[in-house]
C-alpha atoms as a PDB file:
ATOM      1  CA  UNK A   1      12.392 -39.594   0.106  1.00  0.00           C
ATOM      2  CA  UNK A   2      10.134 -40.535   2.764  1.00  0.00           C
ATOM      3  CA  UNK A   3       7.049 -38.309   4.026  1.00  0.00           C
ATOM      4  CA  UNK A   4       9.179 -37.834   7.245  1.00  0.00           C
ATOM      5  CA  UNK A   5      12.285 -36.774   5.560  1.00  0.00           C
ATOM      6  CA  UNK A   6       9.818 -34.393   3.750  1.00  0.00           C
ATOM      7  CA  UNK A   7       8.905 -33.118   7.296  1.00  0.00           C
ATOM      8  CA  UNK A   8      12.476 -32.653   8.600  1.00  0.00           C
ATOM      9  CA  UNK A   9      13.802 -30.911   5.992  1.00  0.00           C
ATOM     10  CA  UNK A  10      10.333 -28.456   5.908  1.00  0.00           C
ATOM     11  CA  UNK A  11      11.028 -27.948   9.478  1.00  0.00           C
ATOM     12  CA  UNK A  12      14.596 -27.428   9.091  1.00  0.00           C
ATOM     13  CA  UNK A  13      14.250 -24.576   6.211  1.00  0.00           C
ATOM     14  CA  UNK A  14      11.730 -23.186   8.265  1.00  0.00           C
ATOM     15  CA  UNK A  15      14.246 -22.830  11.293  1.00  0.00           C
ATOM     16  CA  UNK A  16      17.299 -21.598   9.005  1.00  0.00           C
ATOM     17  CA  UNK A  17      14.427 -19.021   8.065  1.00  0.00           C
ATOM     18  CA  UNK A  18      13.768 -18.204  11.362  1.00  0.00           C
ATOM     19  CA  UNK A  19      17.626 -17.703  11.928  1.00  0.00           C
ATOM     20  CA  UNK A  20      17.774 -15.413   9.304  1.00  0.00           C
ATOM     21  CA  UNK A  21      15.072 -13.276  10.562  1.00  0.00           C
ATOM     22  CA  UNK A  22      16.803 -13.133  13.824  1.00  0.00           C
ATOM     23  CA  UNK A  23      20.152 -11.891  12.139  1.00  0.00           C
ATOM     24  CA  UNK A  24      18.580  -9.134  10.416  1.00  0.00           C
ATOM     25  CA  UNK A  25      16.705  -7.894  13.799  1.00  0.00           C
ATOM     26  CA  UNK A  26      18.332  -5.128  15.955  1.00  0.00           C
ATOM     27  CA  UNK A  27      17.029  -5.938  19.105  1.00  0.00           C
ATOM     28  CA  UNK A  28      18.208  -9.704  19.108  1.00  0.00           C
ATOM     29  CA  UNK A  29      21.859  -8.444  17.705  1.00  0.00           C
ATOM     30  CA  UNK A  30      21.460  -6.373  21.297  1.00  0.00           C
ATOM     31  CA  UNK A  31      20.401  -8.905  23.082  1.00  0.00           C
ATOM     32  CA  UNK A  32      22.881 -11.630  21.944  1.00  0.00           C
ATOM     33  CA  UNK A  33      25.950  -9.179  22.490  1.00  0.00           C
ATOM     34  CA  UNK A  34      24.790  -8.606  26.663  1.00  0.00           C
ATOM     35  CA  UNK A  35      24.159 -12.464  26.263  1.00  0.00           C
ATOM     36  CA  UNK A  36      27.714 -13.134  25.413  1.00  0.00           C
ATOM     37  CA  UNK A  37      28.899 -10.622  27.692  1.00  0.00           C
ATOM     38  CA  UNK A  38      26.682 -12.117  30.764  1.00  0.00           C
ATOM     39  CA  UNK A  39      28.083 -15.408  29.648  1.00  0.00           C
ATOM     40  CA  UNK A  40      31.677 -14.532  29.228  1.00  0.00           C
ATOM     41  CA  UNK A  41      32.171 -15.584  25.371  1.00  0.00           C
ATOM     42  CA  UNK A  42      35.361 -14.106  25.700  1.00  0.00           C
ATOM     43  CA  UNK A  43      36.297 -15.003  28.914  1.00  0.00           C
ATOM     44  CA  UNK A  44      38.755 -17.929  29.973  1.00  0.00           C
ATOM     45  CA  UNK A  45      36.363 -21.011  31.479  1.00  0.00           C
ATOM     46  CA  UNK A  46      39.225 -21.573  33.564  1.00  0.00           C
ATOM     47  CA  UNK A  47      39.362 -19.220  36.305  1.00  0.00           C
ATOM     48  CA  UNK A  48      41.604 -18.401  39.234  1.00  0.00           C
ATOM     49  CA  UNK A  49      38.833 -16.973  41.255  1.00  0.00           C
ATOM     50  CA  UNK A  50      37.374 -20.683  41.878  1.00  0.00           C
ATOM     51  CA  UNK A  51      40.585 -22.380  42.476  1.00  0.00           C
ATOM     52  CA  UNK A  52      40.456 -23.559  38.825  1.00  0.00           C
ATOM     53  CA  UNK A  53      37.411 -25.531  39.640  1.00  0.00           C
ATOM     54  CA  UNK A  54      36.278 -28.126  37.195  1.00  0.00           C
ATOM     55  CA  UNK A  55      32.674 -28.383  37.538  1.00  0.00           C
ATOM     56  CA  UNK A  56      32.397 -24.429  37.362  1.00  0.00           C
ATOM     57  CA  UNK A  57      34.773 -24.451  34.292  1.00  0.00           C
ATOM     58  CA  UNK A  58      32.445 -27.075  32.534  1.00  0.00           C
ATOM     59  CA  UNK A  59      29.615 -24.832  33.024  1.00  0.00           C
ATOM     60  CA  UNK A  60      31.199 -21.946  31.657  1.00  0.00           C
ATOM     61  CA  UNK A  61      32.195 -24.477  28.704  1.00  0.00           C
ATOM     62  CA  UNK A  62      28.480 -24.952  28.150  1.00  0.00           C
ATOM     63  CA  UNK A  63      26.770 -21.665  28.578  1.00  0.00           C
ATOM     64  CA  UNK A  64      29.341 -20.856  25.650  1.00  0.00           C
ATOM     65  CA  UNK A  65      29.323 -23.449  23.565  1.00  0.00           C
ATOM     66  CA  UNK A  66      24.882 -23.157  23.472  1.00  0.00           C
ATOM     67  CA  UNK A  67      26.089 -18.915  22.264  1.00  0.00           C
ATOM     68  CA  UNK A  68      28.569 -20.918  19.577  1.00  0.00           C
ATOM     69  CA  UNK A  69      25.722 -22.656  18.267  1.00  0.00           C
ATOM     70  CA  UNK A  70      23.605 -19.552  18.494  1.00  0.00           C
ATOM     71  CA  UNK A  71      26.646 -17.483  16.489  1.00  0.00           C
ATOM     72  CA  UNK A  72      26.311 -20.311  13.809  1.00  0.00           C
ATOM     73  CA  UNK A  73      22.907 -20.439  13.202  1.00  0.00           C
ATOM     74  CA  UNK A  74      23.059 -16.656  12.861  1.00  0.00           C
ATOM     75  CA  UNK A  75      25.956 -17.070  10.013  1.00  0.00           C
ATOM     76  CA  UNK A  76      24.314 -19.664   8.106  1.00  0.00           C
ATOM     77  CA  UNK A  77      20.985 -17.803   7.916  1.00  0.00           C
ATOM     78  CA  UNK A  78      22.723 -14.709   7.103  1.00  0.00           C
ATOM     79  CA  UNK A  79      24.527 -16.199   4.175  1.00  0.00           C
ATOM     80  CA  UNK A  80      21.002 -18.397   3.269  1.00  0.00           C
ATOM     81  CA  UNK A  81      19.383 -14.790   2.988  1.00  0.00           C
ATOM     82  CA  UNK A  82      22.370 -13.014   1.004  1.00  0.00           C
ATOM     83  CA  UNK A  83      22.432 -15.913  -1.231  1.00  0.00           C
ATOM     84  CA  UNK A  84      18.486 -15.352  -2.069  1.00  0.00           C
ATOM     85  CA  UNK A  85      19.103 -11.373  -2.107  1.00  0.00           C
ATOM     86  CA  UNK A  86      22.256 -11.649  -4.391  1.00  0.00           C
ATOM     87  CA  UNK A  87      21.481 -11.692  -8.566  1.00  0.00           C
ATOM     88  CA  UNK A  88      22.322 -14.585  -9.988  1.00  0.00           C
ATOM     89  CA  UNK A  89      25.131 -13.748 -12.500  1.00  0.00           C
ATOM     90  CA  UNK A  90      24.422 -15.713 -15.869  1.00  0.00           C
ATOM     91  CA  UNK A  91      27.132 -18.108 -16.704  1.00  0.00           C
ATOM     92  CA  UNK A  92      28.556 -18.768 -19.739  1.00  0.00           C
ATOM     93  CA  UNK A  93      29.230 -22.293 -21.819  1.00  0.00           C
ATOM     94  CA  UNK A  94      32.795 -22.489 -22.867  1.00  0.00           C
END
């Protein structure tokens, strides 16, 4: 392993720590619910209202796929902090 791969995955734990953080916080959970809403995470990116305009309809695209990634980072650092918070059950040699 070289010194930078030693440096990218330090940075990277340090982010998926960061994530985790973030999940556990009450104020970003609010704040990344009225960001989904503002967005329209649930809404179609096609839309009638702009005569089905493409341009429009890849922006829509975007702003939700950037809350997608945000969703997933969330997930993965919860489960990265459950899996340090859960007991390791002793296994057993057949």
């Amino acid at each position: 392993m070289t010194e930078a791969d030693a440096k990218r995955m330090d940075r990277q734990a340090a982010v998926t720590a960061a994530w985790a953080e973030l999940a556990l916080n009450k104020s970003f959970k609010v704040v990344f619910e009225d960001a989904q809403l503002r967005f329209g995470m649930l809404s179609p990116s096609f839309v009638a209202t702009d005569g089905y305009n493409t341009h429009a309809a890849a922006v829509r695209d975007g702003q939700k796929e950037v809350l997608r990634d945000f969703a997933r980072r969330l997930c993965l650092g919860r489960e990265r902090l459950e899996d340090e918070t859960t007991p390791q059950k002793p296994t057993q040699a057949a």
